[in-house]
Structures are given as structure tokens and as C-alpha cells.
Protein backbone atom coordinates (compact mmCIF):
# COMPACT_ATOMS: atom_id res chain seq x y z
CA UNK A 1 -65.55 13.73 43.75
CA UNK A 2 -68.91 11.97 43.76
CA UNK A 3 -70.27 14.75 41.31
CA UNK A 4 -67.23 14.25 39.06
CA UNK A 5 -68.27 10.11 39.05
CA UNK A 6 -71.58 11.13 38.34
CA UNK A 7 -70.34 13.03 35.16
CA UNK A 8 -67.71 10.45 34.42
CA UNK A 9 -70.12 7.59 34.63
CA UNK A 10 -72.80 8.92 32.00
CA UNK A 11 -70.81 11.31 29.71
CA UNK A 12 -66.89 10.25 30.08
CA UNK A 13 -63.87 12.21 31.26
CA UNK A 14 -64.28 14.97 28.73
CA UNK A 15 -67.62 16.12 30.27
CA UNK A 16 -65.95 17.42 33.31
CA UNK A 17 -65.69 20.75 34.07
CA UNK A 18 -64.58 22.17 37.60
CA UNK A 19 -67.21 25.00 37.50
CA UNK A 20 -70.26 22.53 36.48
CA UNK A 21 -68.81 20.59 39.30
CA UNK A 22 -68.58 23.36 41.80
CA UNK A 23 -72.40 23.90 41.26
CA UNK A 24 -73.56 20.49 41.32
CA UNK A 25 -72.02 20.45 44.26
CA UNK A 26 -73.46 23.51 46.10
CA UNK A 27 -70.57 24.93 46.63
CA UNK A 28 -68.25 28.13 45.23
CA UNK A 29 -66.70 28.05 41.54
CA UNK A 30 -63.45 28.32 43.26
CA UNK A 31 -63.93 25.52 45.24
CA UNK A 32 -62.58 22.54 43.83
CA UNK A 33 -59.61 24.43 42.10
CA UNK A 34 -58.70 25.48 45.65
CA UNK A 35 -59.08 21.18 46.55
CA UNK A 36 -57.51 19.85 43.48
CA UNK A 37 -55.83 22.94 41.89
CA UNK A 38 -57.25 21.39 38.25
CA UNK A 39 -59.01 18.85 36.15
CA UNK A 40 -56.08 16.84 35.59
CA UNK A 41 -55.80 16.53 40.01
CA UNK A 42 -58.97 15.96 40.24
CA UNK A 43 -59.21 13.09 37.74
CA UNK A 44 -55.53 12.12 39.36
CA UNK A 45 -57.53 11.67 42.45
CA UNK A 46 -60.29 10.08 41.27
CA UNK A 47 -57.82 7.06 39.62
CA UNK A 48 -55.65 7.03 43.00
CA UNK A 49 -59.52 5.94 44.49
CA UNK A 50 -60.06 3.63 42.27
CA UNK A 51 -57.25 2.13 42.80
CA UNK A 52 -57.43 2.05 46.45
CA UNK A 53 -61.10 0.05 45.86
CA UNK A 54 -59.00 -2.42 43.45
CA UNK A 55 -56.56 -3.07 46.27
CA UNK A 56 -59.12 -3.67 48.59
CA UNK A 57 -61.44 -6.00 46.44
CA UNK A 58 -58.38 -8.00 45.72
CA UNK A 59 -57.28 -8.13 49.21
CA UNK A 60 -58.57 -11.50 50.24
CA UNK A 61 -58.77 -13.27 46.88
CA UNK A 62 -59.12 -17.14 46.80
CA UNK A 63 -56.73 -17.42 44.10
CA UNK A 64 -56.31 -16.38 40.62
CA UNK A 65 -60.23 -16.78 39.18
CA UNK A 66 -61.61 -15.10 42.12
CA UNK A 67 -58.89 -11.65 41.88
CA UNK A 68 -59.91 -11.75 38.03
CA UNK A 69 -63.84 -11.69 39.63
CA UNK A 70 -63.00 -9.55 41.88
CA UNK A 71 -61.54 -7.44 39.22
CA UNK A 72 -64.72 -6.96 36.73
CA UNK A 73 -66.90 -6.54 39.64
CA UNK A 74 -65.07 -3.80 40.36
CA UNK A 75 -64.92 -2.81 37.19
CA UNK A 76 -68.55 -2.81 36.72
CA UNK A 77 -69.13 -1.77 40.43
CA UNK A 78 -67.19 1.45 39.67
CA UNK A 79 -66.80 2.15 35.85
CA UNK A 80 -65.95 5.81 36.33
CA UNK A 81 -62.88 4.87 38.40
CA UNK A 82 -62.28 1.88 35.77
CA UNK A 83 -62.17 4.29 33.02
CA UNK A 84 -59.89 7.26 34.30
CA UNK A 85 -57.53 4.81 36.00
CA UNK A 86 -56.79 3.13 32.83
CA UNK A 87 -56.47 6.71 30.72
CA UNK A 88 -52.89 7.62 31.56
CA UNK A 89 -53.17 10.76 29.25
CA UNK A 90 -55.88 12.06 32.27
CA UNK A 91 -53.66 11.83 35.09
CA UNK A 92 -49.98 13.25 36.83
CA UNK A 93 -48.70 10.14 36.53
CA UNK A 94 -45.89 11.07 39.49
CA UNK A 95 -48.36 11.65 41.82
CA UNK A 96 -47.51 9.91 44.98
CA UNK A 97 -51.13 8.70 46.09
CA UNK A 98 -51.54 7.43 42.68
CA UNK A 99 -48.48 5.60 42.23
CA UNK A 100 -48.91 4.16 46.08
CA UNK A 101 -52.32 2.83 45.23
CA UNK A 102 -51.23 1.73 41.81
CA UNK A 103 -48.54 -0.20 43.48
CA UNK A 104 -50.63 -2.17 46.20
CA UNK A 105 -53.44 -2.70 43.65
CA UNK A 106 -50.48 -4.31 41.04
CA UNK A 107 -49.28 -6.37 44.16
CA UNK A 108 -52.02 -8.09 45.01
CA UNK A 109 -52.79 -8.73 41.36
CA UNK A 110 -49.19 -10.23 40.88
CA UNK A 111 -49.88 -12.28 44.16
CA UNK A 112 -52.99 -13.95 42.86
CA UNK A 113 -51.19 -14.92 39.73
CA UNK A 114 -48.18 -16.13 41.51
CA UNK A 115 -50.41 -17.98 43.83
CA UNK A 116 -51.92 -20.07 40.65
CA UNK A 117 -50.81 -23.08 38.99
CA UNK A 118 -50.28 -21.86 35.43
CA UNK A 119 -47.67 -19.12 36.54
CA UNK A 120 -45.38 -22.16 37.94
CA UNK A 121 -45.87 -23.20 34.54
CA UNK A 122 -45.15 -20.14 32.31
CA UNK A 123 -41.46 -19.90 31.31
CA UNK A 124 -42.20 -16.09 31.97
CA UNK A 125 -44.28 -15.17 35.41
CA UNK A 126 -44.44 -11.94 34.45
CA UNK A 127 -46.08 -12.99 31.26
CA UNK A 128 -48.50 -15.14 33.13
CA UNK A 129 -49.24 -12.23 35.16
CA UNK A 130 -50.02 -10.18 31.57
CA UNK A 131 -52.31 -12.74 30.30
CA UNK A 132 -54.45 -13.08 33.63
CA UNK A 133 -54.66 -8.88 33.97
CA UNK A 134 -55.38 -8.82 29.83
CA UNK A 135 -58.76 -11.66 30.40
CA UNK A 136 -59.99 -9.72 33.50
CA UNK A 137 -59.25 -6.27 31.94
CA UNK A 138 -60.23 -7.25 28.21
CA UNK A 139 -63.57 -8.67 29.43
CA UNK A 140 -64.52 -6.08 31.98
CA UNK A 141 -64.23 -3.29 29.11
CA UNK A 142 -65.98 -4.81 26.99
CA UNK A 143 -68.64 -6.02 29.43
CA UNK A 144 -68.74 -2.35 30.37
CA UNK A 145 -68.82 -1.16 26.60
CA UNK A 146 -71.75 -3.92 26.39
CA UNK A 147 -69.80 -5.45 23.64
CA UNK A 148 -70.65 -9.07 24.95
CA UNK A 149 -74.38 -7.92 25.79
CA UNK A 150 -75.25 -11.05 22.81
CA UNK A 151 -72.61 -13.14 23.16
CA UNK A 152 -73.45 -13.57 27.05
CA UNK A 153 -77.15 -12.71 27.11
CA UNK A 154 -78.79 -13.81 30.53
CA UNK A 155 -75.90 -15.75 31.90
CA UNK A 156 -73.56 -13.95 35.28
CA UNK A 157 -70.88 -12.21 33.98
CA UNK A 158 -68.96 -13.12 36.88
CA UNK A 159 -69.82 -16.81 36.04
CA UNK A 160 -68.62 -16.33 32.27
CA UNK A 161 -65.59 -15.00 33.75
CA UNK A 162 -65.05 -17.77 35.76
CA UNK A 163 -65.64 -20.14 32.84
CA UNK A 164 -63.43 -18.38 30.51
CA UNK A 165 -60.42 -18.11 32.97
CA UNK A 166 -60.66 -21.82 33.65
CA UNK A 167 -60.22 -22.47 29.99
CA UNK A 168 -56.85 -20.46 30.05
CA UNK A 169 -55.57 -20.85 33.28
CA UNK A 170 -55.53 -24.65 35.34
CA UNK A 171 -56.27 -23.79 38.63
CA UNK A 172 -56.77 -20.38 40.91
């Protein structure tokens, strides 16, 4: 899996191949067919991982700003994950570990916007839960596509982030 992130990471999905894998990895072409049976469990894998890591980061979250930090570190801590999670096309989307670890990682997103101020206020929770995952997501992809390389410059991303959500959201 860490050779796949490696190809991920600095040519996208579409690079991988199970045999290039099999000899970065040292091992036999057969290998990680035998491990993952294709590319599509393998990249299943990969997101049910990332997903995992989400969970975790968001575990402890001081409220609704910090699980949106949280969030693009991750993001930007682990942008192969980042990108097959959110690439549905990739993946078996019935997979159990995938859907488990999609689950917790949703949960403790949902608890940091139910936790917040501004969800109390919107008529729609759910909807308040949409518009905090649509900042941290929006900005971490384009952070990671260095779309707001000018707009930003020098400053902590994290920091913008920070800025930006208090602008939308009251407190959290």
C-alpha cells in the first residue's frame, strides 16, 4: 500500500498498476492480486485507510473549527488517501471496511457540527453539517490543487481556515 501512495501522490489513481507495484515492492507480480485480488481492492483499501486516519484526527476535536483543521491537515497530511476516498468511481463501494470507516469518520464529523452553535441555529442540521464538510473539503482541494497558492501566499493554511470558518460559522 505505501508503494501505491507513492504512485497516487505524484501521478494520481490512473498511474497504478498492480505489476509496477509488485516490483516496487520487491516482491512477485502475483503478489498483490493474491492481497487485494485487483486495482479497484486495492484502491478500496487504500480509501477504507484514509478514512480510518480521518476518524482518528477528528477524534478529539475542540469543536467545529478545530474538526474542519483537523480535516485539511489531513487532507494535506495524506493527499493520496484524500483523493481516492473522495473518487467513488475507484472503489467497491459495499465493501464493509470501507463503509465502517466511512461511517465513524462521518460521525465524528456530524458530532463536531452538532457540537457548534450555528447548527442549533440552522433550520436544517443536516444542512449545517453540509456547509461545514463543503468549507473544510472545498478548501483542502483546492489548497491541495494549489489553487489558493496567491490568494494565501505566506500565511498558515490552517490559520486561513480558521479565519474563514469563523466568518461562516459563530462559534466551534
Amino acid at each position: 500500500m505505501s508503494a501505491a501512495l507513492d504512485v497516487i501522490s505524484t501521478d494520481g489513481p490512473s498511474a497504478l498498476s498492480l505489476r509496477d507495484l509488485a516490483r516496487r515492492a520487491g516482491v512477485s507480480h502475483a503478489a498483490p492480486a493474491h492481497h487485494f485480488k485487483d486495482r479497484t481492492g486495492l484502491l478500496t483499501a487504500i480509501a477504507a485507510e484514509g478514512y480510518a486516519l480521518l476518524a482518528a484526527a477528528l477524534g478529539d476535536a475542540d469543536g467545529l473549527r478545530d474538526a474542519g483543521v483537523r480535516y485539511v491537515r489531513f487532507a494535506t497530511g495524506h493527499p493520496a488517501h484524500f483523493q481516492v476516498m473522495f473518487t467513488p468511481e475507484l472503489l467497491r463501494g459495499n465493501d464493509v471496511e470501507l463503509t465502517a470507516a466511512r461511517a465513524l469518520a462521518g460521525e465524528r464529523l456530524r458530532t463536531a457540527v452538532a457540537d457548534s452553535e450555528s447548527a442549533g441555529r440552522a433550520a436544517d442540521a443536516r444542512l449545517a453539517g453540509v456547509a461545514a464538510w463543503s468549507l473544510a473539503h472545498g478548501f483542502a482541494t483546492l489548497l491541495l490543487g494549489h489553487n489558493l497558492d496567491a490568494p494565501i501566499g505566506d500565511r498558515d493554511p490552517e490559520e486561513v481556515f480558521r479565519t474563514l470558518a469563523g466568518m461562516l460559522f459563530r462559534s466551534g
